[in-house]
N, C-alpha and C. Protein backbone atom coordinates (compact mmCIF):
# COMPACT_ATOMS: atom_id res chain seq x y z
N UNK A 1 -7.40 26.68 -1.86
CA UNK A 1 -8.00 25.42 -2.33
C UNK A 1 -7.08 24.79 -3.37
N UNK A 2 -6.94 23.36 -3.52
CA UNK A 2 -5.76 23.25 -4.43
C UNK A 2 -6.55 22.57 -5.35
N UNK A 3 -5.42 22.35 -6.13
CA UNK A 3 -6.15 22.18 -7.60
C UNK A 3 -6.66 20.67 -8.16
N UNK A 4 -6.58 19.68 -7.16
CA UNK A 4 -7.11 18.68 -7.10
C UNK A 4 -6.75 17.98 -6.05
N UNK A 5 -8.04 17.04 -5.56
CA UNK A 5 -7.46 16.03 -4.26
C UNK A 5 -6.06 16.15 -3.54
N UNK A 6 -5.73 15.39 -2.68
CA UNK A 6 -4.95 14.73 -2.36
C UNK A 6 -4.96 13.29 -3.02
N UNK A 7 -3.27 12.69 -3.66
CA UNK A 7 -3.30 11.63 -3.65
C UNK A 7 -2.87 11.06 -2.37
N UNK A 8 -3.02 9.55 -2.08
CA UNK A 8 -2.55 8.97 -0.87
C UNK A 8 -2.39 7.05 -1.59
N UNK A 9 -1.37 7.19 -1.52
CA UNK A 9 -1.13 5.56 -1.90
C UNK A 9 -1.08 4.49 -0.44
N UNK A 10 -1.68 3.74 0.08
CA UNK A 10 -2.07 2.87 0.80
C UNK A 10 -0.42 1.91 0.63
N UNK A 11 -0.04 1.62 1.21
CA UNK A 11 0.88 0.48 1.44
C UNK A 11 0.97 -0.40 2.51
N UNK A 12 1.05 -1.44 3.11
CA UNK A 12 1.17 -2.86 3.99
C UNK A 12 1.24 -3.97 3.59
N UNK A 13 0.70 -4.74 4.06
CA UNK A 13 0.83 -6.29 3.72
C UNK A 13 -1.32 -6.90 3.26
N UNK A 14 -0.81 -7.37 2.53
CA UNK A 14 -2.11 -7.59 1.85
C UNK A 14 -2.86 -8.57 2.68
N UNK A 15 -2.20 -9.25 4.05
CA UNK A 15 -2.90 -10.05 4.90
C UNK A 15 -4.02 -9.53 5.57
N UNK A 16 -3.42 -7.72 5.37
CA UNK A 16 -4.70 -7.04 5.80
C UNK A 16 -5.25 -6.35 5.21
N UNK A 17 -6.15 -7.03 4.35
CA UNK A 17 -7.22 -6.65 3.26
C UNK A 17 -8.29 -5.68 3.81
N UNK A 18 -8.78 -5.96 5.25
CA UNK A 18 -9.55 -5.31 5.84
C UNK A 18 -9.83 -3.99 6.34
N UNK A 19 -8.45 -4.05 7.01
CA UNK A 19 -7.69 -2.63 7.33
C UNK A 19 -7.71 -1.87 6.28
N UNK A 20 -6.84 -2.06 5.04
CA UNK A 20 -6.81 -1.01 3.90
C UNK A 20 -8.25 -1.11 3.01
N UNK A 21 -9.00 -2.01 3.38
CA UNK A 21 -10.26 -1.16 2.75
C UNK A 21 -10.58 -0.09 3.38
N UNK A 22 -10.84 -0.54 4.81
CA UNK A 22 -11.25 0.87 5.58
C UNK A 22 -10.42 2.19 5.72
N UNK A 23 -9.39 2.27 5.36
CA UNK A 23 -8.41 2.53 5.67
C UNK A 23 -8.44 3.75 3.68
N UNK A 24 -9.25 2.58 2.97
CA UNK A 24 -9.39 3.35 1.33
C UNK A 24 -10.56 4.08 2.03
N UNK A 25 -11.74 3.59 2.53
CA UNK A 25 -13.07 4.37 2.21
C UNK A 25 -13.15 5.39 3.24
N UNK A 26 -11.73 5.68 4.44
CA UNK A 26 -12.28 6.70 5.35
C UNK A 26 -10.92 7.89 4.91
N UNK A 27 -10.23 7.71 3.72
CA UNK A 27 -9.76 8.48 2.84
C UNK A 27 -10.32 9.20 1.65
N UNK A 28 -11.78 8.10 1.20
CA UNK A 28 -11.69 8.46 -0.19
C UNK A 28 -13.36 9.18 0.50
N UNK A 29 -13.66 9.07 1.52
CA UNK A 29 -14.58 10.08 1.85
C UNK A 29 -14.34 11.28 2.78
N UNK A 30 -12.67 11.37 2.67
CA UNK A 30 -12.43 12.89 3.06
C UNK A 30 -11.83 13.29 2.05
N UNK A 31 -11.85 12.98 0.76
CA UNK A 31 -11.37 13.74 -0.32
C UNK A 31 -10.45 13.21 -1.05
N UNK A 32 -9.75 12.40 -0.41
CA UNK A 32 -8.28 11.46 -1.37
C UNK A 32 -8.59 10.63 -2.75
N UNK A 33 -7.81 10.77 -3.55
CA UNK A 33 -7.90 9.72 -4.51
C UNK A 33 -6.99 8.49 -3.69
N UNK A 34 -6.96 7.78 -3.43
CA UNK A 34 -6.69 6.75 -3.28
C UNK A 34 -5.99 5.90 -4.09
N UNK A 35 -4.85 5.09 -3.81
CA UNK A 35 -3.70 4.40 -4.91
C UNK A 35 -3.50 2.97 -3.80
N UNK A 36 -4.08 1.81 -4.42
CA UNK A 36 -3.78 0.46 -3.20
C UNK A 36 -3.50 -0.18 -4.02
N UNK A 37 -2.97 -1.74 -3.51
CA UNK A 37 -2.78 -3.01 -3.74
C UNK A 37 -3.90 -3.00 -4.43
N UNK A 38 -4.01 -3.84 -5.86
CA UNK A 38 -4.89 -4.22 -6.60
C UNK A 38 -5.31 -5.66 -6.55
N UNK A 39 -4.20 -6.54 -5.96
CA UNK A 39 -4.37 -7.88 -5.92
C UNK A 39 -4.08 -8.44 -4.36
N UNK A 40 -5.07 -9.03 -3.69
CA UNK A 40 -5.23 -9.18 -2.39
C UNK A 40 -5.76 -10.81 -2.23
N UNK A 41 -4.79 -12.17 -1.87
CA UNK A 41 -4.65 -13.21 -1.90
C UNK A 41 -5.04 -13.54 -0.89
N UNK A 42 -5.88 -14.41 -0.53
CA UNK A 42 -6.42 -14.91 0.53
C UNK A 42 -5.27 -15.72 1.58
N UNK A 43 -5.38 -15.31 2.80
CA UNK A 43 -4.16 -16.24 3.42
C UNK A 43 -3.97 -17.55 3.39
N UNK A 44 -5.23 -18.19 3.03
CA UNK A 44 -5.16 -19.42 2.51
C UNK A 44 -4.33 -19.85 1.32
N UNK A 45 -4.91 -18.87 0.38
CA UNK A 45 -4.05 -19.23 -0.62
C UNK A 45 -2.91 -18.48 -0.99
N UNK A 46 -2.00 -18.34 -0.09
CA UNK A 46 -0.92 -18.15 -0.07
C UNK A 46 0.35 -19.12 -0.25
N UNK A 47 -0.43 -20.13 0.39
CA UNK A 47 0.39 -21.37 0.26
C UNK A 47 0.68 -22.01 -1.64
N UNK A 48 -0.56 -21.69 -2.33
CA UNK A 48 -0.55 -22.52 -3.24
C UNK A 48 0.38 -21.59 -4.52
N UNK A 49 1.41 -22.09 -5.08
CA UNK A 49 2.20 -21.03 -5.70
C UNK A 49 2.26 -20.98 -6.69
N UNK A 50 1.07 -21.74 -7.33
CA UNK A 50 0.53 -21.67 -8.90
C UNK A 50 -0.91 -20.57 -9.04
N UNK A 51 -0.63 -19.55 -7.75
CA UNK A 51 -1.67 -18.39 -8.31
C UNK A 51 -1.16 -17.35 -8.18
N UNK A 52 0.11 -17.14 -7.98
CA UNK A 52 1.07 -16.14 -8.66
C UNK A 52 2.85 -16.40 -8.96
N UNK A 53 2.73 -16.25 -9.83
CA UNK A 53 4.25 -16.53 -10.19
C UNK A 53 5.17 -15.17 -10.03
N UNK A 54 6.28 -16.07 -9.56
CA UNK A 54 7.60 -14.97 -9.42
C UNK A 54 7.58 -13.95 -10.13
N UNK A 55 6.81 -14.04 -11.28
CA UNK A 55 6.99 -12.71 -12.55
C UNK A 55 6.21 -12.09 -12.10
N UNK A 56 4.93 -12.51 -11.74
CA UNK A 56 3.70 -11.84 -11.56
C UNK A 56 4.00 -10.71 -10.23
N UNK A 57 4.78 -11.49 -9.31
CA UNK A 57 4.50 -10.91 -8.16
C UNK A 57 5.80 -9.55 -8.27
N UNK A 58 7.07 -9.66 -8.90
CA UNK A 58 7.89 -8.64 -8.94
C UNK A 58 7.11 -7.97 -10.26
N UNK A 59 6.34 -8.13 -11.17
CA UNK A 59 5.70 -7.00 -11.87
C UNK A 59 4.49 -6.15 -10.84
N UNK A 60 3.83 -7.37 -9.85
CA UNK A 60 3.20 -5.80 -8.87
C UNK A 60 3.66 -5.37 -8.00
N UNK A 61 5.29 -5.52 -7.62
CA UNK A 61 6.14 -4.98 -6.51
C UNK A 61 6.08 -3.88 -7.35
N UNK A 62 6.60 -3.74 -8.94
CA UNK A 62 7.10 -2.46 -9.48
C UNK A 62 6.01 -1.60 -9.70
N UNK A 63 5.07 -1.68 -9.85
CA UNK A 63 3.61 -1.46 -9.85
C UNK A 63 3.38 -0.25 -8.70
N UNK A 64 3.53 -1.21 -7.33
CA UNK A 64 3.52 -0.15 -6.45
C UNK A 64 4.33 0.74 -6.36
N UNK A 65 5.61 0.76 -6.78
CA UNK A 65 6.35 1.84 -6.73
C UNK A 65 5.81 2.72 -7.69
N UNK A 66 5.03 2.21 -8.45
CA UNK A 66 5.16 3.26 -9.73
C UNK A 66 3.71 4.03 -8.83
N UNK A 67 2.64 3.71 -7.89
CA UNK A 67 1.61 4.13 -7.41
C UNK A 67 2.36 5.36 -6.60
N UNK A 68 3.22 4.66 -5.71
CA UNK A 68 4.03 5.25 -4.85
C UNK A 68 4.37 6.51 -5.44
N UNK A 69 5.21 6.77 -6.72
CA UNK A 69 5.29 7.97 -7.42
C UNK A 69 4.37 9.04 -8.15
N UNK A 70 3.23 8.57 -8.14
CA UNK A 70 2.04 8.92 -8.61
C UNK A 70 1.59 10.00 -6.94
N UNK A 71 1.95 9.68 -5.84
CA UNK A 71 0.88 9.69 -4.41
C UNK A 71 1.89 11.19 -4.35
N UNK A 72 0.68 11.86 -3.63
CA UNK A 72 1.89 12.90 -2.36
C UNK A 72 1.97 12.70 -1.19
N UNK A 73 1.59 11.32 -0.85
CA UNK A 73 2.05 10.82 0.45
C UNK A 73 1.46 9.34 0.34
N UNK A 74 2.23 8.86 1.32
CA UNK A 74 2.11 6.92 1.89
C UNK A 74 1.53 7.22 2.98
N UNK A 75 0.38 6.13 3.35
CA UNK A 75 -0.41 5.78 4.67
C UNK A 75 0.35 3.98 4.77
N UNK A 76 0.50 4.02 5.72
CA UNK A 76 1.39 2.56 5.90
C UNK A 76 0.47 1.69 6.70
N UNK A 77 -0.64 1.12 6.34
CA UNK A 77 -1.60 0.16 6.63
C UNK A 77 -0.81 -0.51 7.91
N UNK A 78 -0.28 -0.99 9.16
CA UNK A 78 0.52 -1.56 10.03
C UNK A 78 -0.47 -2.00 11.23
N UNK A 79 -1.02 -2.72 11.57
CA UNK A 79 -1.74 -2.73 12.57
C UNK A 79 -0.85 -3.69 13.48
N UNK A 80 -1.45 -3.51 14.51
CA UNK A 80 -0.32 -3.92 15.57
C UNK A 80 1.66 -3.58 15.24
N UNK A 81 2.02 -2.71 14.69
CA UNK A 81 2.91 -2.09 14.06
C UNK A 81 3.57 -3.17 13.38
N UNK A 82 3.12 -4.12 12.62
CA UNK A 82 3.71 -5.18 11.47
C UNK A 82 3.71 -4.18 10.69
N UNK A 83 5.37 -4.51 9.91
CA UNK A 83 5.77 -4.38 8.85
C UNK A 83 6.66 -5.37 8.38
N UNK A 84 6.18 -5.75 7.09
CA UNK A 84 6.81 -6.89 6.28
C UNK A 84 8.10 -6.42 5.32
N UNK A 85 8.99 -7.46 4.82
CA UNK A 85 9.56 -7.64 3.92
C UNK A 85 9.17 -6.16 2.73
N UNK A 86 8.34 -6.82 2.32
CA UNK A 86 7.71 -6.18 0.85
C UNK A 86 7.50 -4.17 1.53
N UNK A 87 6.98 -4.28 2.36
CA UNK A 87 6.42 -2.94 3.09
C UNK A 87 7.23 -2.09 3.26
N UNK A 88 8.62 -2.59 3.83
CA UNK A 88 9.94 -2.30 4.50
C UNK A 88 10.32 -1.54 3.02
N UNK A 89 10.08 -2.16 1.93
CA UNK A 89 11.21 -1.72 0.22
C UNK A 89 10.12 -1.22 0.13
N UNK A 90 8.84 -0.89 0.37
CA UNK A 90 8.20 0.23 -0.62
C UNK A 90 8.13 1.47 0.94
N UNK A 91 8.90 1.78 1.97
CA UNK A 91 8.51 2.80 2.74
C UNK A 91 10.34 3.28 2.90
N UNK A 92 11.03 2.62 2.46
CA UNK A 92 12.41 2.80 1.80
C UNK A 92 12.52 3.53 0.52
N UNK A 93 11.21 2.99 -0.27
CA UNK A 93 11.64 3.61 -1.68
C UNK A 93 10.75 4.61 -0.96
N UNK A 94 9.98 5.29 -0.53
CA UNK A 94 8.81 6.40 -0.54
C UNK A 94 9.95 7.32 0.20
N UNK A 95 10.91 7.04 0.90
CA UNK A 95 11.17 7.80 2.22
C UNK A 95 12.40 8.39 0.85
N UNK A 96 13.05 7.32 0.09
CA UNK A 96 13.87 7.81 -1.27
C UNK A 96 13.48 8.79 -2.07
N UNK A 97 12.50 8.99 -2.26
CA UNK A 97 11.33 9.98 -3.03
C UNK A 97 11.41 11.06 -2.40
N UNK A 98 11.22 10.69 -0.99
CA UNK A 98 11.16 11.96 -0.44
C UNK A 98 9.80 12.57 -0.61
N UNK A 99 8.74 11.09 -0.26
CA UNK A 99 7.24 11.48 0.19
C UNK A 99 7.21 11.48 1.63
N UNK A 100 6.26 12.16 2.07
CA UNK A 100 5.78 12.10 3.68
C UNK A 100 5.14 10.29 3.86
N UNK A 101 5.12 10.17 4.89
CA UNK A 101 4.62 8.60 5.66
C UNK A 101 4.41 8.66 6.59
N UNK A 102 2.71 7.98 6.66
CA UNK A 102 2.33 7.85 8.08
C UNK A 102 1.97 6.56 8.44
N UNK A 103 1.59 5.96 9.39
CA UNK A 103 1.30 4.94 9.82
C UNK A 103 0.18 4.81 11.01
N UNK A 104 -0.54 3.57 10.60
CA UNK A 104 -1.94 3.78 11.08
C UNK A 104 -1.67 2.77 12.89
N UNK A 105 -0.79 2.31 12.86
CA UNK A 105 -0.42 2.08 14.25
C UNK A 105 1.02 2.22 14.25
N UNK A 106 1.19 3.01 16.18
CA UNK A 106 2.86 2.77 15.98
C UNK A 106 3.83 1.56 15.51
N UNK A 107 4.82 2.17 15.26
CA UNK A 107 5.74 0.87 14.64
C UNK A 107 6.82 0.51 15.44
């Protein structure tokens, strides 16, 4: 028995808010602590670029890495096997770490 949970840090694209909820609650009811995106922008307002600024958004790129180092493994949120920009540098930095990664559809 080990000596606490599993961590599992959640990573994808925040377009799919849906996915990584379910994706948190059918983890965090087999035992995981759970590590996600904290800030999840509506695709609508994606367009408008006065609700996150350049600072904002590379302070929660570093953010996740820092989750990323916290996890003993990445679940890679990918449905229909999308992977983005942003997804691509945090399963680069995880694979750098030298955490395990899985993915919830092939890629």
């Amino acid at each position: 028995m080990p000596d606490r949970p599993e961590i599992v840090c959640i990573c994808g694209s925040t377009r799919f808010v849906d996915e990584m909820s379910a994706a948190n609650r059918d983890l965090t009811f087999a035992g995981a602590i759970v590590v996600a995106p904290g800030v999840f922008l509506r695709a609508e307002d994606r367009e408008a670029d006065a609700l996150i600024t350049n600072e904002q958004k590379a302070a929660l790129d570093a953010l996740h890495l820092r989750k990323i180092d916290l996890a003993d493994r990445v679940l890679v949120v990918n449905p229909g096997g999308y992977i983005g920009e942003s997804t691509s540098r945090e399963i680069a930095y995880a694979q750098a770490t030298g955490k395990p990664i899985s993915f919830t559809d092939p890629v």
